[in-house]
N, C-alpha and C. Protein backbone atom coordinates (compact mmCIF):
# COMPACT_ATOMS: atom_id res chain seq x y z
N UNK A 1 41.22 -12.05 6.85
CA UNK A 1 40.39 -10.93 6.48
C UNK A 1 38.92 -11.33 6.45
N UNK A 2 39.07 -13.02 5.62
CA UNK A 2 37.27 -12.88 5.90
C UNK A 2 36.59 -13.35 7.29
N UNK A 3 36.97 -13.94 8.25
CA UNK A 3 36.61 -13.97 9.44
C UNK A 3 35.95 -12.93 10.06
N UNK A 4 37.07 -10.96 10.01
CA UNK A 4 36.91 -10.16 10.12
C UNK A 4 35.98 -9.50 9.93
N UNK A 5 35.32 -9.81 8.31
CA UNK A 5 34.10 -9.40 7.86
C UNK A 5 33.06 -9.91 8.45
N UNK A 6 32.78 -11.33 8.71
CA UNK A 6 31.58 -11.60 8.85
C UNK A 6 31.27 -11.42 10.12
N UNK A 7 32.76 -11.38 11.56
CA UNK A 7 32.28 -11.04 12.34
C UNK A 7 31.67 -9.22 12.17
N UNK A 8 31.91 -8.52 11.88
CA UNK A 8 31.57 -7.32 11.58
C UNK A 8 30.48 -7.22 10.94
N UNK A 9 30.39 -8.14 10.28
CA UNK A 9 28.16 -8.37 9.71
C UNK A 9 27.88 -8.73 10.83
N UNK A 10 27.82 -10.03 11.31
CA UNK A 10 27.28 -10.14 12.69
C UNK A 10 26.99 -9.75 13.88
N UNK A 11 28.05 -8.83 13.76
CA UNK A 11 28.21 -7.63 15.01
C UNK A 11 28.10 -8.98 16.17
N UNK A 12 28.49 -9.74 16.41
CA UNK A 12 28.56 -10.91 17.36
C UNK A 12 30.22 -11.44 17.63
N UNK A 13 31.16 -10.31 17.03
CA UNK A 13 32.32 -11.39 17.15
C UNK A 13 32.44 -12.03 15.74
N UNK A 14 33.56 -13.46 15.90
CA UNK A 14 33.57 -13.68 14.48
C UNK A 14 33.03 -14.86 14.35
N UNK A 15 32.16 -15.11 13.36
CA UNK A 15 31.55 -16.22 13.06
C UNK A 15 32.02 -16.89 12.11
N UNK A 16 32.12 -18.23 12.56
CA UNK A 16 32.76 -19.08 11.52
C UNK A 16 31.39 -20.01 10.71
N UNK A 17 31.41 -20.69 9.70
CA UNK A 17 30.30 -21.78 9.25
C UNK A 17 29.88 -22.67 10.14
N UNK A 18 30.22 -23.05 11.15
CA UNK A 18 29.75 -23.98 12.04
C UNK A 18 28.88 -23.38 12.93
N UNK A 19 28.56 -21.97 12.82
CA UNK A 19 28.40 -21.07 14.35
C UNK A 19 26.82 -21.10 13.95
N UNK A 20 26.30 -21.21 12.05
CA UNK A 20 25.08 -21.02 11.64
C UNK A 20 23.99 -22.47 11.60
N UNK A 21 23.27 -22.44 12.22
CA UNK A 21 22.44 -23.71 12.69
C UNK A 21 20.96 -23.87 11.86
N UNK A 22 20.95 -24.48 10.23
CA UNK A 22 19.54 -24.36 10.17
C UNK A 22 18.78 -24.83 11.13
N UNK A 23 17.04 -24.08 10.90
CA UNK A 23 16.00 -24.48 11.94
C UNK A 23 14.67 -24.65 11.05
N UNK A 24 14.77 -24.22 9.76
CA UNK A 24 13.59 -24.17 8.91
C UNK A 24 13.52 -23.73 7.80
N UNK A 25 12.99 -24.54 6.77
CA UNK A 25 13.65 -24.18 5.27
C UNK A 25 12.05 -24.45 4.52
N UNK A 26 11.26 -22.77 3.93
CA UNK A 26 10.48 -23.14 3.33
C UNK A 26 10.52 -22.94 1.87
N UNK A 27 9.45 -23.66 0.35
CA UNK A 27 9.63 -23.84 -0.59
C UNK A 27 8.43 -23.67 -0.85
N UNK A 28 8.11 -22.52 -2.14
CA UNK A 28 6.33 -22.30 -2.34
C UNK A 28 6.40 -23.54 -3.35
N UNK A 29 4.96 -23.91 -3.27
CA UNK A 29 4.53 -24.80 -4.36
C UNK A 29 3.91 -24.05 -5.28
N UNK A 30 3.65 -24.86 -6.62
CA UNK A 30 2.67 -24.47 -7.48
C UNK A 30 1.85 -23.74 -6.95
N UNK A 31 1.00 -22.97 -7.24
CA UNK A 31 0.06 -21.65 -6.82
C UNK A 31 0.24 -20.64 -5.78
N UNK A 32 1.82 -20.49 -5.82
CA UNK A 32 2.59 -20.05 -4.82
C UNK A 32 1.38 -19.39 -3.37
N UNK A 33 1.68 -18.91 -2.56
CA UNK A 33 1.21 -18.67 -1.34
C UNK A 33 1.33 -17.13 -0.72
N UNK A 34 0.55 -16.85 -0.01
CA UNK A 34 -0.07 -15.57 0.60
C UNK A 34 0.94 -14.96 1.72
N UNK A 35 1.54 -15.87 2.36
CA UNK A 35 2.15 -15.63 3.23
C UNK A 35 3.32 -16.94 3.47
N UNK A 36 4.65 -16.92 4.45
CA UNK A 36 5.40 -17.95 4.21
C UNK A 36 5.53 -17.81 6.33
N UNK A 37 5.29 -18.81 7.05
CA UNK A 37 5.53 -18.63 8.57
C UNK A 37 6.18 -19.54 8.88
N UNK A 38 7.15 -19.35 10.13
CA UNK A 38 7.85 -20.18 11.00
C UNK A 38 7.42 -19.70 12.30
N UNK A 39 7.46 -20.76 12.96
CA UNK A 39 6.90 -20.75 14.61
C UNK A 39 7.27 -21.16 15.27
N UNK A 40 7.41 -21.33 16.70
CA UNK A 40 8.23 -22.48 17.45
C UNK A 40 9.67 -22.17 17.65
N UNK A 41 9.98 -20.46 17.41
CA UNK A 41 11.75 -21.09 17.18
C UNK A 41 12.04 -20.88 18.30
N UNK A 42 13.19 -21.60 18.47
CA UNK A 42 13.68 -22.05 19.86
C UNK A 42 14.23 -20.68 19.80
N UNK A 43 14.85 -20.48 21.75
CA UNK A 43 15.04 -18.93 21.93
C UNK A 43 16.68 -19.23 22.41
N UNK A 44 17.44 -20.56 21.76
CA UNK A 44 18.68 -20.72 22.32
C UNK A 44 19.62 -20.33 21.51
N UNK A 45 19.19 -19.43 20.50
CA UNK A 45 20.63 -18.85 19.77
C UNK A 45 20.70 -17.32 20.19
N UNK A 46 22.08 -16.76 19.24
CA UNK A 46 22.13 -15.31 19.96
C UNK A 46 21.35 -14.55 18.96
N UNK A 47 21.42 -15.02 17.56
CA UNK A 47 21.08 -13.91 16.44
C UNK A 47 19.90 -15.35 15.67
N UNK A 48 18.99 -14.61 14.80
CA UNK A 48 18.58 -15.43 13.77
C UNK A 48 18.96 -15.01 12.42
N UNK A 49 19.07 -15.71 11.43
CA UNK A 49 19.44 -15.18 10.20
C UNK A 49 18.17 -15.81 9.24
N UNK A 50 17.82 -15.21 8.12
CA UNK A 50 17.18 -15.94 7.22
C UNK A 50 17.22 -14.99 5.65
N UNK A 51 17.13 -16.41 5.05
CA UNK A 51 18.00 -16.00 3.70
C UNK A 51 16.79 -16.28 2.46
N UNK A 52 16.02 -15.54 1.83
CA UNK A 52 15.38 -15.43 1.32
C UNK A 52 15.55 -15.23 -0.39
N UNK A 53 14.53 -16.04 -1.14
CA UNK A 53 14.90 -16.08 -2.49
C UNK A 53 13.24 -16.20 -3.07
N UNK A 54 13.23 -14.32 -3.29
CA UNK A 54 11.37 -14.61 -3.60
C UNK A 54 10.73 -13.62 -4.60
N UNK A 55 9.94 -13.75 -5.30
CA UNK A 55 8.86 -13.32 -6.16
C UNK A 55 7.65 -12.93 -5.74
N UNK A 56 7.16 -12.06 -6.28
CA UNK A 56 5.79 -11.68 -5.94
C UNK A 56 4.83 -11.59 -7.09
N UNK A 57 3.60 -11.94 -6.92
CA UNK A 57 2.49 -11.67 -8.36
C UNK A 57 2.17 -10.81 -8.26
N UNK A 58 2.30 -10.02 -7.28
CA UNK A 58 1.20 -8.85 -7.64
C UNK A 58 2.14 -8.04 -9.00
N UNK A 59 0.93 -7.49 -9.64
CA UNK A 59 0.83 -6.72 -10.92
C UNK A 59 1.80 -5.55 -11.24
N UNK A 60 2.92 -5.45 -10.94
CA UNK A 60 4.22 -4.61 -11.26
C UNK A 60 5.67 -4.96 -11.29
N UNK A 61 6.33 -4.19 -11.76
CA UNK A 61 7.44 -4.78 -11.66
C UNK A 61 8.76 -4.98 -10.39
N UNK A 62 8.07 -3.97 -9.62
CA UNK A 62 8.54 -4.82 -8.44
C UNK A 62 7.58 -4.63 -7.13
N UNK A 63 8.05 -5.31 -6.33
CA UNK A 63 6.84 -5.16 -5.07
C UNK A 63 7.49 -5.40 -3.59
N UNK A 64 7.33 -5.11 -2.19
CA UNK A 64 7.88 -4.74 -1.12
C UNK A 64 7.26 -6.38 -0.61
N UNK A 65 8.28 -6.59 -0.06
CA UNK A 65 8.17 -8.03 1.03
C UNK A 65 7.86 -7.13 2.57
N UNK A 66 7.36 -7.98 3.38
CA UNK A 66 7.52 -7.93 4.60
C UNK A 66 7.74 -8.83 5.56
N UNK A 67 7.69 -8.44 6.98
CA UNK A 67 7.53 -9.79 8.15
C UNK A 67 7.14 -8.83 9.11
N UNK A 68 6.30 -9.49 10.15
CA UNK A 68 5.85 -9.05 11.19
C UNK A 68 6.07 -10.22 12.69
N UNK A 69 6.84 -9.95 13.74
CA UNK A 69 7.09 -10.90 14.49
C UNK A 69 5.76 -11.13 15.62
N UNK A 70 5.89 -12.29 16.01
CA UNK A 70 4.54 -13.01 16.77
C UNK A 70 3.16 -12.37 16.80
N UNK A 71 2.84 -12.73 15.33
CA UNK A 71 1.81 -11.59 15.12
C UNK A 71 1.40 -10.32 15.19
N UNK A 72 2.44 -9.42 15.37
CA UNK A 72 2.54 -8.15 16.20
C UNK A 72 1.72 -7.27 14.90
N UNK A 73 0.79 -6.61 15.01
CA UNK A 73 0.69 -5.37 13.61
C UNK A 73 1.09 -3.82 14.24
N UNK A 74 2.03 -3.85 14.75
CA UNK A 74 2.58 -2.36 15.68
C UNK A 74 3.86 -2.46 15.95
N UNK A 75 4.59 -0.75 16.00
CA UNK A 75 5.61 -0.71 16.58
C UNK A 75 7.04 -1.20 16.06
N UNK A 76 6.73 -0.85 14.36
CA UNK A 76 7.53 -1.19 13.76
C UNK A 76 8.26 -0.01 12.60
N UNK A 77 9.15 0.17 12.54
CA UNK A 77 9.93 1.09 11.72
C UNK A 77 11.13 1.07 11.01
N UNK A 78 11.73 1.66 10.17
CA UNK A 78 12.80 1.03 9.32
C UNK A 78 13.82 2.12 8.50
N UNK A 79 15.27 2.11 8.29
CA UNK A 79 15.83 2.96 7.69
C UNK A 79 16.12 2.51 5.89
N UNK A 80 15.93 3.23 5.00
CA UNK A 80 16.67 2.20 4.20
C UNK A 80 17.57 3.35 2.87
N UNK A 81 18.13 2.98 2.39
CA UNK A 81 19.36 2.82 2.18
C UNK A 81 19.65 2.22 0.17
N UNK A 82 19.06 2.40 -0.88
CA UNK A 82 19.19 2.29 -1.99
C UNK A 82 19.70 2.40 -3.68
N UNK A 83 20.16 1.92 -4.05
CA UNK A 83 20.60 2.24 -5.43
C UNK A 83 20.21 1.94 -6.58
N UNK A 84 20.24 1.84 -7.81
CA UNK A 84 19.25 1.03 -8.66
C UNK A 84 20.86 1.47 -10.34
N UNK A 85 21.58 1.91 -9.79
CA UNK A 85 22.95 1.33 -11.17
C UNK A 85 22.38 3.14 -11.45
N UNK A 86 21.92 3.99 -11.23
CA UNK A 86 22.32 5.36 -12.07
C UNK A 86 21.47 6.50 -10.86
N UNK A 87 21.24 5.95 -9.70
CA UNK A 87 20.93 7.18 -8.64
C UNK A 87 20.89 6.30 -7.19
N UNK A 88 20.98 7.29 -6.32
CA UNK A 88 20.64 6.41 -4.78
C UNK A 88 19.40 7.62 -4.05
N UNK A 89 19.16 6.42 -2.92
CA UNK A 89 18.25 6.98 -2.11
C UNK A 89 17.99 6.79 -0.93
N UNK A 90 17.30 7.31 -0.16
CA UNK A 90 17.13 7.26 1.35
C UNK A 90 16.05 7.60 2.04
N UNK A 91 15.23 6.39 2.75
CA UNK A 91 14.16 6.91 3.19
C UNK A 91 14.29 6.25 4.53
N UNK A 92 12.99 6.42 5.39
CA UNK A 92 12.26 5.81 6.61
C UNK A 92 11.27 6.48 6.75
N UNK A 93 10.95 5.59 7.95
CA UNK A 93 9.30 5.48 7.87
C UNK A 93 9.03 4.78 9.39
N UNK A 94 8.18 5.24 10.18
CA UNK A 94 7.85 4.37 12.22
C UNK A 94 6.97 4.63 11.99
N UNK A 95 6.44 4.45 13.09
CA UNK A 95 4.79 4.07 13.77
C UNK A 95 4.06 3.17 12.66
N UNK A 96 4.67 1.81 11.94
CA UNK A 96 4.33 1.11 10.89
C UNK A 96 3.97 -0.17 11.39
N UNK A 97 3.16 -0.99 11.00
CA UNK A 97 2.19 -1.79 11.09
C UNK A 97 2.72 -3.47 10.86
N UNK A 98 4.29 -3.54 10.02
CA UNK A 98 5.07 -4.10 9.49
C UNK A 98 6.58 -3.67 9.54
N UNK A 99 7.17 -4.71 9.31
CA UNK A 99 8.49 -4.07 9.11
C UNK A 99 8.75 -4.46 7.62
N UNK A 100 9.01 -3.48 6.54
CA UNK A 100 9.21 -4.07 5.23
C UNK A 100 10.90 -4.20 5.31
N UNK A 101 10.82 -5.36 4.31
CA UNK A 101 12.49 -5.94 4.03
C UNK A 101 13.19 -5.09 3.05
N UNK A 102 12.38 -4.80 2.25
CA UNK A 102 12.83 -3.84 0.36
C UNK A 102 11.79 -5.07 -0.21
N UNK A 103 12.04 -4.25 -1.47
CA UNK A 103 11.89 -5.01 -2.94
C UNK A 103 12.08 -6.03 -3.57
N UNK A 104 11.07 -6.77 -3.79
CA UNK A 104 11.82 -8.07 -4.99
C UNK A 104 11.12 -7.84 -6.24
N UNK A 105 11.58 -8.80 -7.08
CA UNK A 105 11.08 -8.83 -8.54
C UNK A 105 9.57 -9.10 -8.52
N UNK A 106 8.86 -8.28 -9.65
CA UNK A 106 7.06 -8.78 -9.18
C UNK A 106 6.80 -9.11 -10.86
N UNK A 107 5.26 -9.37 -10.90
CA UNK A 107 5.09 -10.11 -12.03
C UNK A 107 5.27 -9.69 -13.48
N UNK A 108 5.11 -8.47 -13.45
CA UNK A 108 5.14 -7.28 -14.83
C UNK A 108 7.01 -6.79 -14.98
N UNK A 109 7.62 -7.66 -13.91
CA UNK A 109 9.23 -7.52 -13.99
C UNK A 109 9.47 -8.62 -15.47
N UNK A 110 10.95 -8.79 -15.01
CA UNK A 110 11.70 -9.53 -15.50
C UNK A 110 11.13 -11.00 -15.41
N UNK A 111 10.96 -11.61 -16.83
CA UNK A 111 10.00 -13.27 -16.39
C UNK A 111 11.16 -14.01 -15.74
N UNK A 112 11.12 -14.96 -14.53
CA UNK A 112 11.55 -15.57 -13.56
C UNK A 112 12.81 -14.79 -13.25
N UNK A 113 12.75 -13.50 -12.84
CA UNK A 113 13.17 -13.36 -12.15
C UNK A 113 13.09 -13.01 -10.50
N UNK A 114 14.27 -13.44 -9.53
CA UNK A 114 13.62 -13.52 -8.61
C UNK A 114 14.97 -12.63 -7.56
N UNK A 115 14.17 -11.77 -6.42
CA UNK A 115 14.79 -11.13 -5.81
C UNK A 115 15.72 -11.70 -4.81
N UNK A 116 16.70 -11.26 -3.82
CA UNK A 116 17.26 -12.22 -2.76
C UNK A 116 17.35 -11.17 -1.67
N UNK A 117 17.04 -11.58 -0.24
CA UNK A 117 17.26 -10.51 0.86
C UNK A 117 18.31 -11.90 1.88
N UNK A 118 18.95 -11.02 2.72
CA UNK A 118 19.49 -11.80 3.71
C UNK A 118 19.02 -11.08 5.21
N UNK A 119 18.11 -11.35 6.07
CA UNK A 119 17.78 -10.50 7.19
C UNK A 119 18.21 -11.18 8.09
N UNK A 120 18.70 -10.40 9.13
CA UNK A 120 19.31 -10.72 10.54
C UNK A 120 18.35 -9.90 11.56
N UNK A 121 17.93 -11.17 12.40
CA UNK A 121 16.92 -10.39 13.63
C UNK A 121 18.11 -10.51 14.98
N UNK A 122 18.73 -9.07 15.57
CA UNK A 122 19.93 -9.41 16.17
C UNK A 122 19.13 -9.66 17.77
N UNK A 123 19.97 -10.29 18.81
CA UNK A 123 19.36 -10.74 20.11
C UNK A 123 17.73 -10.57 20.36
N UNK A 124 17.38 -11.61 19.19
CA UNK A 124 15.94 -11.84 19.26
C UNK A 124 15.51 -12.46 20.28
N UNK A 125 16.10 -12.64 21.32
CA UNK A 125 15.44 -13.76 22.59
C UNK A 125 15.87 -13.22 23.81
N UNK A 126 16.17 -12.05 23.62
CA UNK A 126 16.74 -10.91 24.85
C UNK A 126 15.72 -10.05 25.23
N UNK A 127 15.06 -10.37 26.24
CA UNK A 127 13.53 -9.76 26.78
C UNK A 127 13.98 -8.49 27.27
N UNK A 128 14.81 -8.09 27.30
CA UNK A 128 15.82 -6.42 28.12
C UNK A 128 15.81 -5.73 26.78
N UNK A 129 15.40 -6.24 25.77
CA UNK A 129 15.90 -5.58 24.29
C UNK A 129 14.74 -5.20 23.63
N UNK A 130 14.75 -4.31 22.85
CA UNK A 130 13.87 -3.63 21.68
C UNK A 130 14.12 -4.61 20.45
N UNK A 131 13.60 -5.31 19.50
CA UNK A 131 14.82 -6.06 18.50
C UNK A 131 14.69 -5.35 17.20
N UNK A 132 15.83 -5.41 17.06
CA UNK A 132 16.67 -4.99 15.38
C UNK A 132 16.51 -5.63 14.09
N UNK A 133 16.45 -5.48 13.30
CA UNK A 133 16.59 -6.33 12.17
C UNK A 133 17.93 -5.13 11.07
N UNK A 134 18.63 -5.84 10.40
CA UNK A 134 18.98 -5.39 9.02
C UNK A 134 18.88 -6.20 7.93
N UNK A 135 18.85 -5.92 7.04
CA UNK A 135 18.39 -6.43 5.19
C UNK A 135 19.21 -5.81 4.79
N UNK A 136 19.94 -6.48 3.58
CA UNK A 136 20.90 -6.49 2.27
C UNK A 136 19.78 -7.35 1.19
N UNK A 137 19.83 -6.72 0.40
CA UNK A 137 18.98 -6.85 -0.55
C UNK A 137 19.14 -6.86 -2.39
N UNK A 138 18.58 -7.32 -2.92
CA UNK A 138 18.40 -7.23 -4.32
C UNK A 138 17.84 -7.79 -5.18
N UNK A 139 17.70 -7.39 -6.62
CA UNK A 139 17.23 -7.87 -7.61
C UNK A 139 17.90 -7.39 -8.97
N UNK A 140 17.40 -8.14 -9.59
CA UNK A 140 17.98 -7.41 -11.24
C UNK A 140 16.34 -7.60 -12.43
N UNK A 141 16.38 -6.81 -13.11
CA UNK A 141 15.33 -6.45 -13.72
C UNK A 141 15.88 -6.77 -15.66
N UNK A 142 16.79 -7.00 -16.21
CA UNK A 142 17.18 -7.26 -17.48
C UNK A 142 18.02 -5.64 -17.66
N UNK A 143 19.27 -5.66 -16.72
CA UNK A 143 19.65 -4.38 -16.76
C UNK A 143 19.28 -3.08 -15.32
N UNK A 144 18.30 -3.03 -15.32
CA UNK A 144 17.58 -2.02 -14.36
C UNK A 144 17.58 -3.48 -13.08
N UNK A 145 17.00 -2.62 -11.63
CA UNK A 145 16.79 -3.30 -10.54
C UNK A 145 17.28 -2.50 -9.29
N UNK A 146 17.36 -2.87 -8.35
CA UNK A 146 17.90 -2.49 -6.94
C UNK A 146 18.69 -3.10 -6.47
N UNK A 147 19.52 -2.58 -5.66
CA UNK A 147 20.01 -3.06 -4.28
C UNK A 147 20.13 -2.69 -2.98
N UNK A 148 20.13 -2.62 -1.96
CA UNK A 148 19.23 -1.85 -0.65
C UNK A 148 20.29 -2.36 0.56
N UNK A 149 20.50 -1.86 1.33
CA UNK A 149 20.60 -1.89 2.95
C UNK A 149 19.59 -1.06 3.79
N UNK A 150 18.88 -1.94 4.57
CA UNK A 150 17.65 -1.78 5.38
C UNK A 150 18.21 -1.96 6.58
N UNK A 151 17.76 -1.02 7.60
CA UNK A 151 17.93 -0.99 9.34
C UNK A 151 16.19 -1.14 9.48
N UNK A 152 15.69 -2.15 10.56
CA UNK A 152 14.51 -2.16 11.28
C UNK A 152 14.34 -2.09 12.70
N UNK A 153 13.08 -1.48 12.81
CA UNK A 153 13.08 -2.13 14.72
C UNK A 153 11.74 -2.42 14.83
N UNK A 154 11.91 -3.03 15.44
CA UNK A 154 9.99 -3.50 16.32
C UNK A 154 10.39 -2.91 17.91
N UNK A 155 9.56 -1.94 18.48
CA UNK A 155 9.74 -1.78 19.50
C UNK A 155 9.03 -2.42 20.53
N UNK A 156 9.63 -3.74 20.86
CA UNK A 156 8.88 -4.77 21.78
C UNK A 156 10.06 -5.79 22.44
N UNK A 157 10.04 -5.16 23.66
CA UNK A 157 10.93 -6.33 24.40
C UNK A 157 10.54 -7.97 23.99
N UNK A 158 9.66 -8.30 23.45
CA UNK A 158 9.24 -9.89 23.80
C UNK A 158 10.26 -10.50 22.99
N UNK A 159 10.67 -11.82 23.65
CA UNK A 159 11.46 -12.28 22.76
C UNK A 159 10.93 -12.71 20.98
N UNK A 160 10.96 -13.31 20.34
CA UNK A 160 10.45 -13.63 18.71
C UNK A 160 10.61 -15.45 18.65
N UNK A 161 9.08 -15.62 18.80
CA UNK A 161 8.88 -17.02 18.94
C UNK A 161 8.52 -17.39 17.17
N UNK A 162 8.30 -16.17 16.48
CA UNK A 162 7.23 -16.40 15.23
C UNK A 162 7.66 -15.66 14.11
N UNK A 163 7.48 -15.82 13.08
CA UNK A 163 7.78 -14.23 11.94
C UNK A 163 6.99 -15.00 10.91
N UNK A 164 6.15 -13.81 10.43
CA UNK A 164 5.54 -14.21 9.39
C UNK A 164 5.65 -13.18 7.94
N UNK A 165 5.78 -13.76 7.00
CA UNK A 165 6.33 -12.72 5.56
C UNK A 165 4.75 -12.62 4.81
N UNK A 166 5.16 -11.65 4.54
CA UNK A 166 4.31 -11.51 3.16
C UNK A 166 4.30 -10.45 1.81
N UNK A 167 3.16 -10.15 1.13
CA UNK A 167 3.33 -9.63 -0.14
C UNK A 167 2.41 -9.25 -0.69
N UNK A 168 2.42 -8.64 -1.64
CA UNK A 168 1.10 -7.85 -2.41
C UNK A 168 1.16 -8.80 -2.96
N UNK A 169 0.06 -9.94 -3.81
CA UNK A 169 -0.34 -10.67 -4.30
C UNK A 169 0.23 -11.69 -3.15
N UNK A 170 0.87 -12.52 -4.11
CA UNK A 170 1.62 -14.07 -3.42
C UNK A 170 2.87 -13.73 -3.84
N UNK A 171 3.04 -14.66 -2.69
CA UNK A 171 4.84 -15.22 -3.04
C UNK A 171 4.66 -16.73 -4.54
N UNK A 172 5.31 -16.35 -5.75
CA UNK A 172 5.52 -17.20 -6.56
C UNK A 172 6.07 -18.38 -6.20
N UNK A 173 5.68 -19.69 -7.01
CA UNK A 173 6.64 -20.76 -7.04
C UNK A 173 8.06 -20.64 -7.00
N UNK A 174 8.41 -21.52 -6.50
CA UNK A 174 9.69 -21.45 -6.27
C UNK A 174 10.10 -20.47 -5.04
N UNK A 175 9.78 -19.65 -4.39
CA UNK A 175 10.30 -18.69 -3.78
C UNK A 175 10.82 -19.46 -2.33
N UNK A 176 11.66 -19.30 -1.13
CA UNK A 176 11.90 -19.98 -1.18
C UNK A 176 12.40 -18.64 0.74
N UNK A 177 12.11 -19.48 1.61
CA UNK A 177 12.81 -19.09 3.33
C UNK A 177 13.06 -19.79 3.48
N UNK A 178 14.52 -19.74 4.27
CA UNK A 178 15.45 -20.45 4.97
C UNK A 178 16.11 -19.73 6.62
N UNK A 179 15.28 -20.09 7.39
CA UNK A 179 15.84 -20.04 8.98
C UNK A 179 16.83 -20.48 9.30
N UNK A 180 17.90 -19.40 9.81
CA UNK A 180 19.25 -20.26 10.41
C UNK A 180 19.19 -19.69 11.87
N UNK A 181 19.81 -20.38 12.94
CA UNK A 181 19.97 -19.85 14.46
C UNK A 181 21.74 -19.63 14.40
N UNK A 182 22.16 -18.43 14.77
CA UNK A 182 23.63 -18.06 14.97
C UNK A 182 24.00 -18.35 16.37
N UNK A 183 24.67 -18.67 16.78
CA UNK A 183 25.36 -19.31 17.96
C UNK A 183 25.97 -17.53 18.62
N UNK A 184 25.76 -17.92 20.13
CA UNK A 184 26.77 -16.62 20.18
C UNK A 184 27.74 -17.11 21.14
């Protein structure tokens, strides 16, 4: 059964633990940081995955992450998909400048608490392709918080050599990207 599932997250078939290849694992320091980038990624897997564990300062209690691939500020849009434990919701939003992931915990939240997204950029190195992203998402707030499923697109054949995140204020200490390459 669980084979089943993850090939069905993957939409690749079924992926086993061996199929996920880290490529880059970042960690904010003290005075956490503005933005978090990876570059260079090789274009020999089928899917990328990256697994995110992050905070934001800016001044509320929660605040929207993003990424934008090889510098792109265009041509980006997104479905999403939300609950928060006593209502749901549904929005989107194109012709956007970014692709936002959802929500994490921000500074006027919950003290250390910290949000988690898992995003999949699917046949990111397929120049015939528009690329996709989806986000699973969450946080917890001391009771209150979210949880989200996000659909994205960047409408740009180029393959994705780059992705860069960011945030209203900074990303806090500790926060924390991790690049994996999925085999196809």
């Amino acid at each position: 059964m669980l084979p089943s599932l993850i090939g069905i997250i993957a939409s690749s078939g079924v992926a086993v633990a061996g199929d996920y290849e880290s490529i880059a694992t970042v960690t904010v320091g003290a005075g956490g940081a503005s933005s978090v980038s990876f570059s260079s990624i090789p274009s020999t897997y089928k899917h990328l995955q990256v697994r995110i564990l992050t905070r934001s300062t800016f001044g509320a209690n929660e605040w929207p992450i993003f990424v934008q691939f090889n510098g792109s500020g265009s041509g980006y849009a997104y479905h999403d998909l939300q609950g928060n434990g006593s209502s749901a919701s549904a929005s989107g939003s194109s012709s956007q400048s970014l692709y936002q992931l959802g929500d994490t915990s921000a500074a006027n939240g919950t003290a250390s608490s910290f949000g988690v997204f898992i995003l999949d950029v699917l046949d990111y190195a397929d120049t015939n392709k528009n690329k996709t992203g989806r986000t699973l998402y969450g946080y917890d707030l001391n009771g209150s918080g979210k949880v989200g499923l996000r659909s994205g697109l960047w409408a740009n054949t180029s393959a994705i050599s780059s992705m860069s995140f960011g945030t209203g204020g900074d990303f806090a200490q500790y926060s924390s990207f991790a690049l994996y390459g999925i085999k196809g």
